[in-house]
PDB file of N, CA and C in Angstrom:
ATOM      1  N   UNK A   1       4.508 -20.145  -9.032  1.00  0.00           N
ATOM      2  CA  UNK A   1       3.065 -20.057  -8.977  1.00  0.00           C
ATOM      3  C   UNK A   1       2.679 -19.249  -7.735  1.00  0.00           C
ATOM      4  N   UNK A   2       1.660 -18.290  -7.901  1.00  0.00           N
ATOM      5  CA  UNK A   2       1.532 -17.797  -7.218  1.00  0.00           C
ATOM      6  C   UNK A   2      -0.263 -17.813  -6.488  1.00  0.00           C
ATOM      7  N   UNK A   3      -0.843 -17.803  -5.415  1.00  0.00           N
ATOM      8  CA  UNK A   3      -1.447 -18.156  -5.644  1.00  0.00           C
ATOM      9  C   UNK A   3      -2.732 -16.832  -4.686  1.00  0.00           C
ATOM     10  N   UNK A   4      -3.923 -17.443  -4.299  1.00  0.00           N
ATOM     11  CA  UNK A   4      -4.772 -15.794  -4.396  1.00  0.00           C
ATOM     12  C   UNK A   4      -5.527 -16.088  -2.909  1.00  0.00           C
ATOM     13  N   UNK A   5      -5.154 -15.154  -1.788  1.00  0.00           N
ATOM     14  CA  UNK A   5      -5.538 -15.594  -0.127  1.00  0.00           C
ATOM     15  C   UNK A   5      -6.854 -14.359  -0.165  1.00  0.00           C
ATOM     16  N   UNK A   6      -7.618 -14.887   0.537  1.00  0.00           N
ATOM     17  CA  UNK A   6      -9.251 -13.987   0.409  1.00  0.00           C
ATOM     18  C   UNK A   6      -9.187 -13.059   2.145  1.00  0.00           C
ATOM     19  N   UNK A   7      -9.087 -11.713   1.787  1.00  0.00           N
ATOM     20  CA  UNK A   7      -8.828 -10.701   2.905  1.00  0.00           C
ATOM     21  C   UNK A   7     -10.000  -9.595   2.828  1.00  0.00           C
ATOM     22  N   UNK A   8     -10.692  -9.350   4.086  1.00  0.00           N
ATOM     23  CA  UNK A   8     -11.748  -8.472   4.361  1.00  0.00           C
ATOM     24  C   UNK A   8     -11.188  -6.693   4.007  1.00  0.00           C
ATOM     25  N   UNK A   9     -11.467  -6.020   3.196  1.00  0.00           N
ATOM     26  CA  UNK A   9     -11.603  -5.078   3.413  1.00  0.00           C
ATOM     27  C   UNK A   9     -11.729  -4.158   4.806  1.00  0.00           C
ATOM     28  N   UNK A  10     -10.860  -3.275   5.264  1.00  0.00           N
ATOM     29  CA  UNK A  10     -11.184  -2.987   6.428  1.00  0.00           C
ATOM     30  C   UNK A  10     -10.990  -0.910   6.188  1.00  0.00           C
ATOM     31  N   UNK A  11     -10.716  -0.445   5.094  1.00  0.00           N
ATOM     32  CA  UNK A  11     -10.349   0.658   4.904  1.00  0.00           C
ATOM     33  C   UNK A  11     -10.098   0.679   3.375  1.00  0.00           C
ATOM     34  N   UNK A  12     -10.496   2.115   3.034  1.00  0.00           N
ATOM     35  CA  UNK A  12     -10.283   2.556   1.501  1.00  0.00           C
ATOM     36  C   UNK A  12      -9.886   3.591   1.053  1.00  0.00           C
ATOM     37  N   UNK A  13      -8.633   3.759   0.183  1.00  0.00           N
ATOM     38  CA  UNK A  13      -7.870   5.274   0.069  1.00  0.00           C
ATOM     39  C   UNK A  13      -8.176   5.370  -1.719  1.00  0.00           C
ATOM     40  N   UNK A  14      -7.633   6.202  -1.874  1.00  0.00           N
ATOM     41  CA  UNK A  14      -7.292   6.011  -3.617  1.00  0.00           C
ATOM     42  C   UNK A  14      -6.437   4.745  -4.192  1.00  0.00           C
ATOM     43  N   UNK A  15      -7.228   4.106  -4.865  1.00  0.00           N
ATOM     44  CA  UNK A  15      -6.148   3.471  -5.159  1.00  0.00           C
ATOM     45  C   UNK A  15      -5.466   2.244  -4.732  1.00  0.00           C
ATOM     46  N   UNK A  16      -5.707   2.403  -3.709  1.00  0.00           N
ATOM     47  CA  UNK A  16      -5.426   1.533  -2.247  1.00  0.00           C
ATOM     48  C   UNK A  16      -6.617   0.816  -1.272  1.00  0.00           C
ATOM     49  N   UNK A  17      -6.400  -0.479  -0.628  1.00  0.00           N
ATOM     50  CA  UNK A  17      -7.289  -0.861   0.233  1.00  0.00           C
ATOM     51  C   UNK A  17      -6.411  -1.388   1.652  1.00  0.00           C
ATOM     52  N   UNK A  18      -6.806  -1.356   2.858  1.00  0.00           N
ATOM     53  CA  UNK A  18      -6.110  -1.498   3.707  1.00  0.00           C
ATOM     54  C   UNK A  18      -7.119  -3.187   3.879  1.00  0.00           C
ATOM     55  N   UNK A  19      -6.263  -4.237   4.188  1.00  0.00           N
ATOM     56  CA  UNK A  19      -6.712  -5.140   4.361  1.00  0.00           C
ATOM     57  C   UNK A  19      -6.174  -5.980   5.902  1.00  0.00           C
ATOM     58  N   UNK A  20      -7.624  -6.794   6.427  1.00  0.00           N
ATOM     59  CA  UNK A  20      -7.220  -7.876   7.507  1.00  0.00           C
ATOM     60  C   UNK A  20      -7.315  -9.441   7.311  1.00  0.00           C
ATOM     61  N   UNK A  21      -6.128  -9.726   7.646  1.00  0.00           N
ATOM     62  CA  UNK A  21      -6.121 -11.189   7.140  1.00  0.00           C
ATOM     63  C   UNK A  21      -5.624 -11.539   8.512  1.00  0.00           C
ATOM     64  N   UNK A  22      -6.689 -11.980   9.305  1.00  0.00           N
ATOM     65  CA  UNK A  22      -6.084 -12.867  11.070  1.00  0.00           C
ATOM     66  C   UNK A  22      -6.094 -11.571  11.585  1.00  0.00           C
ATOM     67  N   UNK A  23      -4.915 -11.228  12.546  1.00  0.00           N
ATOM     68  CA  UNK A  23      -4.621 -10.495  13.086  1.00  0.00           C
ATOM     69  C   UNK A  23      -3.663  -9.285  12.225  1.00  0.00           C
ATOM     70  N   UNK A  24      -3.489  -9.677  11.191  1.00  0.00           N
ATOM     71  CA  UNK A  24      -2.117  -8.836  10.712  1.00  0.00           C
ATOM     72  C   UNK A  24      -3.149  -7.702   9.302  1.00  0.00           C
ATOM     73  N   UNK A  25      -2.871  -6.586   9.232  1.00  0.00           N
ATOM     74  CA  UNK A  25      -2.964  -5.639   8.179  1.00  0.00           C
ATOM     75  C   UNK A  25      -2.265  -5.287   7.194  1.00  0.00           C
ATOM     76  N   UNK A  26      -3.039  -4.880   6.221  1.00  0.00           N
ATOM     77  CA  UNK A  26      -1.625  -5.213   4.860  1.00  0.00           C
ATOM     78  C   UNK A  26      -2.618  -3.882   4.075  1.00  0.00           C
ATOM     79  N   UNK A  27      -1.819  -2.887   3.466  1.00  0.00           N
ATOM     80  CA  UNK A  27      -2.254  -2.556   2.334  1.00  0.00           C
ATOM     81  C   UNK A  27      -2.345  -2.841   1.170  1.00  0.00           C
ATOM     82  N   UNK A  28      -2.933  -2.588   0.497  1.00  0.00           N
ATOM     83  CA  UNK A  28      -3.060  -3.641  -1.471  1.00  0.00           C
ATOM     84  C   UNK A  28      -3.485  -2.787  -2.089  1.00  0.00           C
ATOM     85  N   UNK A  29      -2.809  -3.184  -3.518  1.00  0.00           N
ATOM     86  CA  UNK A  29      -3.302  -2.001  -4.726  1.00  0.00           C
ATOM     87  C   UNK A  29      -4.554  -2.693  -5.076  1.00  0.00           C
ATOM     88  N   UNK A  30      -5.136  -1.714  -5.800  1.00  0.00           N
ATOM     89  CA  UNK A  30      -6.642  -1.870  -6.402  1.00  0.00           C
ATOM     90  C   UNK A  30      -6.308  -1.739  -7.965  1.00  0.00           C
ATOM     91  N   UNK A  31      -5.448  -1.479  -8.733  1.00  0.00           N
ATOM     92  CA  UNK A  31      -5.504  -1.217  -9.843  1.00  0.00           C
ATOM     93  C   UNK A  31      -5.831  -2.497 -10.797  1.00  0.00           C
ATOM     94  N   UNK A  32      -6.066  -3.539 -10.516  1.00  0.00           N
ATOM     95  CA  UNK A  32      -6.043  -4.805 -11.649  1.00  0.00           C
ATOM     96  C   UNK A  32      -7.843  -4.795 -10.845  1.00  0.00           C
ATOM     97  N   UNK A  33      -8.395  -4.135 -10.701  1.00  0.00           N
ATOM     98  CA  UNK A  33      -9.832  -4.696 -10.686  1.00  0.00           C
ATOM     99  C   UNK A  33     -10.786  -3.433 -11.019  1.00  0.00           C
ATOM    100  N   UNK A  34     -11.997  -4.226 -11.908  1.00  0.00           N
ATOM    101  CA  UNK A  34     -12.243  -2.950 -12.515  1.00  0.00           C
ATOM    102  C   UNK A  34     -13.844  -2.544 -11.752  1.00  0.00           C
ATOM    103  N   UNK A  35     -14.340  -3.006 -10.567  1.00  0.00           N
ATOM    104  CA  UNK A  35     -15.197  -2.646  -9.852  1.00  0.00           C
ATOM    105  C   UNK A  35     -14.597  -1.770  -8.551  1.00  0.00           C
ATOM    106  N   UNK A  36     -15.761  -1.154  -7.906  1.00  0.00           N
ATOM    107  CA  UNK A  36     -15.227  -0.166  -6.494  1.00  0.00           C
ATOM    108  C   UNK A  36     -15.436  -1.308  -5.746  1.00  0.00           C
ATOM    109  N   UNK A  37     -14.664  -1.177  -4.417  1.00  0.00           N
ATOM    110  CA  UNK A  37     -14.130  -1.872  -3.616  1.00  0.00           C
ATOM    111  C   UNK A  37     -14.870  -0.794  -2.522  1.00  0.00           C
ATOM    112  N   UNK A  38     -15.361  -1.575  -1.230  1.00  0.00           N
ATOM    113  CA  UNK A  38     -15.938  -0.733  -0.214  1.00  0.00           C
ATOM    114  C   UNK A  38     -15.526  -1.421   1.095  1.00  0.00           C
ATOM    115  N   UNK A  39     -15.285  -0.872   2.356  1.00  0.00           N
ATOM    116  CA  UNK A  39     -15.451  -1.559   3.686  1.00  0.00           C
ATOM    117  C   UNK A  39     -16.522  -2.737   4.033  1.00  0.00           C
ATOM    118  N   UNK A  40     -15.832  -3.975   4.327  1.00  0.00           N
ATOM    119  CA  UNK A  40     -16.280  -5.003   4.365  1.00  0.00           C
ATOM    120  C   UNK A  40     -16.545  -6.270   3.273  1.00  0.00           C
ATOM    121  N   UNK A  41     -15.709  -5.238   2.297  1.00  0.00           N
ATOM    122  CA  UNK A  41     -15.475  -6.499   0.907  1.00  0.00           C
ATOM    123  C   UNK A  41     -14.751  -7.227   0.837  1.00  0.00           C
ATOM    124  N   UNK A  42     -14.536  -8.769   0.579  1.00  0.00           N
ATOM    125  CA  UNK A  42     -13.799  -9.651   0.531  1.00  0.00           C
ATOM    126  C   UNK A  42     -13.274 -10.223  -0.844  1.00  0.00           C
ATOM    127  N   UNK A  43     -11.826  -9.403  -0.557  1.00  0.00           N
ATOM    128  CA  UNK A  43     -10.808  -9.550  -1.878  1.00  0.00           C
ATOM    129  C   UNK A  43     -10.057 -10.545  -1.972  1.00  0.00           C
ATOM    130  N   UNK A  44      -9.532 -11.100  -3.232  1.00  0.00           N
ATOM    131  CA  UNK A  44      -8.461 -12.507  -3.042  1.00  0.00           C
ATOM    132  C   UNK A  44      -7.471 -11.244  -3.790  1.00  0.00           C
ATOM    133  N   UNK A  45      -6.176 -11.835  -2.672  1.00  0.00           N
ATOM    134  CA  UNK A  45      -5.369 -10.873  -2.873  1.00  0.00           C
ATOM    135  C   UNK A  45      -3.942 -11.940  -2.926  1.00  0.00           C
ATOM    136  N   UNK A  46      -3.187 -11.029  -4.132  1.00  0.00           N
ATOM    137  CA  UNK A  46      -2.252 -12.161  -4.535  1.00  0.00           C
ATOM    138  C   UNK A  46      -0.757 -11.269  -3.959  1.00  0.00           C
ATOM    139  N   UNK A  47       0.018 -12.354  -3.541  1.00  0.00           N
ATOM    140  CA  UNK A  47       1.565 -11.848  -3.687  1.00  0.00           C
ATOM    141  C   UNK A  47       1.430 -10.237  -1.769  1.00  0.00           C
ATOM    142  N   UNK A  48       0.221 -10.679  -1.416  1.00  0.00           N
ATOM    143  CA  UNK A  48       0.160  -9.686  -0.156  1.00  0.00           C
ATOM    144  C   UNK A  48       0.234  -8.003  -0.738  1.00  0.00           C
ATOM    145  N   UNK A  49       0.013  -8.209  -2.182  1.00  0.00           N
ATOM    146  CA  UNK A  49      -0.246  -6.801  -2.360  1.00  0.00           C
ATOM    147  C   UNK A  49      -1.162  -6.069  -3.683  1.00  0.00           C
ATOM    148  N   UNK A  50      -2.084  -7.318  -3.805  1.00  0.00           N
ATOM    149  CA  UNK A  50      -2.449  -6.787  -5.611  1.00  0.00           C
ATOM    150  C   UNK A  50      -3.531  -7.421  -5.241  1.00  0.00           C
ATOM    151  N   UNK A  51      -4.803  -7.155  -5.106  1.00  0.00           N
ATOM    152  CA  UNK A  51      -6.223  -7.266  -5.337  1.00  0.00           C
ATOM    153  C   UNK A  51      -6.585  -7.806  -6.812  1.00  0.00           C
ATOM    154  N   UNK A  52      -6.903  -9.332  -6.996  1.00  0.00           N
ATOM    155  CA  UNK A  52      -7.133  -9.251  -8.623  1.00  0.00           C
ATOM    156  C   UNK A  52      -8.686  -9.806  -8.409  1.00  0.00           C
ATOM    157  N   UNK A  53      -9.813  -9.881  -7.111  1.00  0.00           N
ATOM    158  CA  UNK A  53     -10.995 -10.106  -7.249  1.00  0.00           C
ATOM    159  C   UNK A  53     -11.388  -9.746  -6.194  1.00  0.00           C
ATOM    160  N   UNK A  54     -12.929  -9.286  -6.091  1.00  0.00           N
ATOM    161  CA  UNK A  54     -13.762  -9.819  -5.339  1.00  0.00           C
ATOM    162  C   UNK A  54     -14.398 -10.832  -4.926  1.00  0.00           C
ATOM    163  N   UNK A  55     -14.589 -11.013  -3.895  1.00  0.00           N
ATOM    164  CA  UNK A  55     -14.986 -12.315  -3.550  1.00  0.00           C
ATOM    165  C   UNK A  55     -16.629 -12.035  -3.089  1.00  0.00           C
ATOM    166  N   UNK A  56     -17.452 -12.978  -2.984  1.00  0.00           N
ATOM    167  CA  UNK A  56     -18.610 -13.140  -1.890  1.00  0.00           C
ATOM    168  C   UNK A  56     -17.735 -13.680  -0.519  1.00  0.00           C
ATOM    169  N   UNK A  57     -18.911 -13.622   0.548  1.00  0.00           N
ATOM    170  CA  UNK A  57     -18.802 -13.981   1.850  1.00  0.00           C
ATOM    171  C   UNK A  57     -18.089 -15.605   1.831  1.00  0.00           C
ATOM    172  N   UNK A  58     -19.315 -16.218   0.771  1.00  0.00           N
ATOM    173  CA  UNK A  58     -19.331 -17.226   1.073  1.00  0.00           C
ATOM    174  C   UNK A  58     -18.077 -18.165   0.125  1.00  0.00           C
ATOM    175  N   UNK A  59     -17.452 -17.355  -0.747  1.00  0.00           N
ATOM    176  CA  UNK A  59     -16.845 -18.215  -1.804  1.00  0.00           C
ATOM    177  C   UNK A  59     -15.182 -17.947  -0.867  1.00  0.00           C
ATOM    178  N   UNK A  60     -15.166 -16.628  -0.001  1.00  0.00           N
ATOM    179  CA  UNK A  60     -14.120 -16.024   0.992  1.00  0.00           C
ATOM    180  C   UNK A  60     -13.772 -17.129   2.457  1.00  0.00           C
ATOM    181  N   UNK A  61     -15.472 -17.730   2.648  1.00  0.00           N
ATOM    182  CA  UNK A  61     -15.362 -18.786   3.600  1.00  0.00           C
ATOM    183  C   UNK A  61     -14.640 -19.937   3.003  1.00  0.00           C
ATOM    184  N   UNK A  62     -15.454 -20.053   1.751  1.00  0.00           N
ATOM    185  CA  UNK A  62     -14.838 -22.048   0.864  1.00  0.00           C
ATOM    186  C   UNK A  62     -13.273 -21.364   1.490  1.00  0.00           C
ATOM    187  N   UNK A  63     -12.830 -20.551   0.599  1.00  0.00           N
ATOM    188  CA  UNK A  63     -11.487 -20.850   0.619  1.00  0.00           C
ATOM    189  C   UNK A  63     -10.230 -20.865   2.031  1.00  0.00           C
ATOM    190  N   UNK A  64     -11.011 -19.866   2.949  1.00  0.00           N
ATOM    191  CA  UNK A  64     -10.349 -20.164   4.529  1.00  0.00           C
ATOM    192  C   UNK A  64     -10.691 -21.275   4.549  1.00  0.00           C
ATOM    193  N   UNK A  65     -11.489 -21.809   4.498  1.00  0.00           N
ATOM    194  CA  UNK A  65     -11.896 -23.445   5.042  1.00  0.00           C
ATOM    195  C   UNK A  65     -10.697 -24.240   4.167  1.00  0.00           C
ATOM    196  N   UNK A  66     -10.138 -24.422   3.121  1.00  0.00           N
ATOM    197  CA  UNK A  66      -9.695 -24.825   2.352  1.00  0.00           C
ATOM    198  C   UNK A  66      -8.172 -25.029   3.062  1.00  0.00           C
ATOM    199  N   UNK A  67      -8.118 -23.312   3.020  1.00  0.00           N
ATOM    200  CA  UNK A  67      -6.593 -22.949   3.133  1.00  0.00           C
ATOM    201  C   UNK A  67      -5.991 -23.783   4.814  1.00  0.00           C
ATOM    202  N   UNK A  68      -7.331 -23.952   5.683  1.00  0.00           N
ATOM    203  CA  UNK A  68      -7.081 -24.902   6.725  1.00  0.00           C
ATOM    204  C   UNK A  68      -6.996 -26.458   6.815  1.00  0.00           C
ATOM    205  N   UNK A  69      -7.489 -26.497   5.851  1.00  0.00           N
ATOM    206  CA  UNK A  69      -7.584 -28.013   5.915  1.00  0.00           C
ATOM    207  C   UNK A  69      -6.443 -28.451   5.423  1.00  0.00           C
ATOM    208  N   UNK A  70      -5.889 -27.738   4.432  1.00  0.00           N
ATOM    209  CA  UNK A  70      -4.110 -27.813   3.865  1.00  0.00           C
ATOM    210  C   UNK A  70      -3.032 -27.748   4.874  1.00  0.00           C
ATOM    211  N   UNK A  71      -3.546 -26.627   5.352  1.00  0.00           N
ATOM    212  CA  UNK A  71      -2.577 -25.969   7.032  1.00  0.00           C
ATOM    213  C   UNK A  71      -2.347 -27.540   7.857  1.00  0.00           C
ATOM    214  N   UNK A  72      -3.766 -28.284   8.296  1.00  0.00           N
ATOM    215  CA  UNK A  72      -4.282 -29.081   9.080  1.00  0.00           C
ATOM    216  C   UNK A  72      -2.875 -30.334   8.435  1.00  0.00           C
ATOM    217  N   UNK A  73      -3.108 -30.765   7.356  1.00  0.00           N
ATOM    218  CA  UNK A  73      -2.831 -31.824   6.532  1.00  0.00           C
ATOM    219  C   UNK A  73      -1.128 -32.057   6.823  1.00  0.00           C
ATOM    220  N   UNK A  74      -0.965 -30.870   5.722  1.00  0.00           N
ATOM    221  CA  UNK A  74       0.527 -30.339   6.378  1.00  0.00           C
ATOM    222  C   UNK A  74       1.315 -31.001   7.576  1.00  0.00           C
ATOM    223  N   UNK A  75       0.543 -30.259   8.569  1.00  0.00           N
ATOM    224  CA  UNK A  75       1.293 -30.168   9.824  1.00  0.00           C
ATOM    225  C   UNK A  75       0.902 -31.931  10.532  1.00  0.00           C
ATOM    226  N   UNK A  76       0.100 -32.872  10.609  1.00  0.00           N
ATOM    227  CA  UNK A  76      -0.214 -33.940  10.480  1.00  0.00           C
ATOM    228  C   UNK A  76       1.253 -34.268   9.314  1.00  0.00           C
ATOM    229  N   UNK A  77       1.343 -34.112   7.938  1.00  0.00           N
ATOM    230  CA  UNK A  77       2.020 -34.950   7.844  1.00  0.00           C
ATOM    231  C   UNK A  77       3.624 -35.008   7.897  1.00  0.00           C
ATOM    232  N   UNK A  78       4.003 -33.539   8.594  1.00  0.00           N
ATOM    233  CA  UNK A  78       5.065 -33.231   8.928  1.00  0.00           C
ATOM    234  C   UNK A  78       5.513 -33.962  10.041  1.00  0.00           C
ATOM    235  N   UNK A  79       4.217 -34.072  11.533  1.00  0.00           N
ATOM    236  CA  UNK A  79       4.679 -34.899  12.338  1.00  0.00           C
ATOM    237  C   UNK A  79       5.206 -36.323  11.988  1.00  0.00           C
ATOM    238  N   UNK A  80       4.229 -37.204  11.377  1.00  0.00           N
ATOM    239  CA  UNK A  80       4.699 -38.145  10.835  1.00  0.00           C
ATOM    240  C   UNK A  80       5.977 -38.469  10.388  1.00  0.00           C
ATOM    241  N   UNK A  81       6.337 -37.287   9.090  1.00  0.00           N
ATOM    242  CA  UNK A  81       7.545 -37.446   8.854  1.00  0.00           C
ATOM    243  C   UNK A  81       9.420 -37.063   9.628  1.00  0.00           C
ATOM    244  N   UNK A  82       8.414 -36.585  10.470  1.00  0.00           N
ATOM    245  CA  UNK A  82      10.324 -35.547  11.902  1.00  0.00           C
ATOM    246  C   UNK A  82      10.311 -37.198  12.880  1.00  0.00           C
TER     247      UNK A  82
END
């Protein structure tokens, strides 16, 4: 299973979108989406290289918020368990 991390647009080639997720940059194909993609759009991007949506701001926030609270959970119940 694979699953879909929401990354800001930060650059746009053919074809291609250069994306920021934290500190780190990643390029991603655009071909599985059938709208233009522009600087400052927020894509859920699967596998760190395949764009299969756009996102809003706010549906890009739910899911960082999400993806932390898992992070959070995690690591809580890892201590527990070492």
């Amino acid at each position: 299973m694979c699953f879909a991390a929401p990354a800001r647009v930060v650059e746009v080639g053919p074809g291609f979108a250069m994306i920021e997720r934290g500190a780190e940059r990643l390029p991603i194909l655009l071909h599985l989406l059938d709208e233009p993609v522009a600087v400052g759009d927020w894509l859920a991007v699967q596998a760190q290289r395949f764009a299969v949506a756009r996102l809003s701001a706010g549906e890009a926030a739910e899911l960082l918020d999400l993806y932390q609270r898992i992070e959070h959970q995690l690591g809580d119940h890892e201590r527990v368990t070492a």
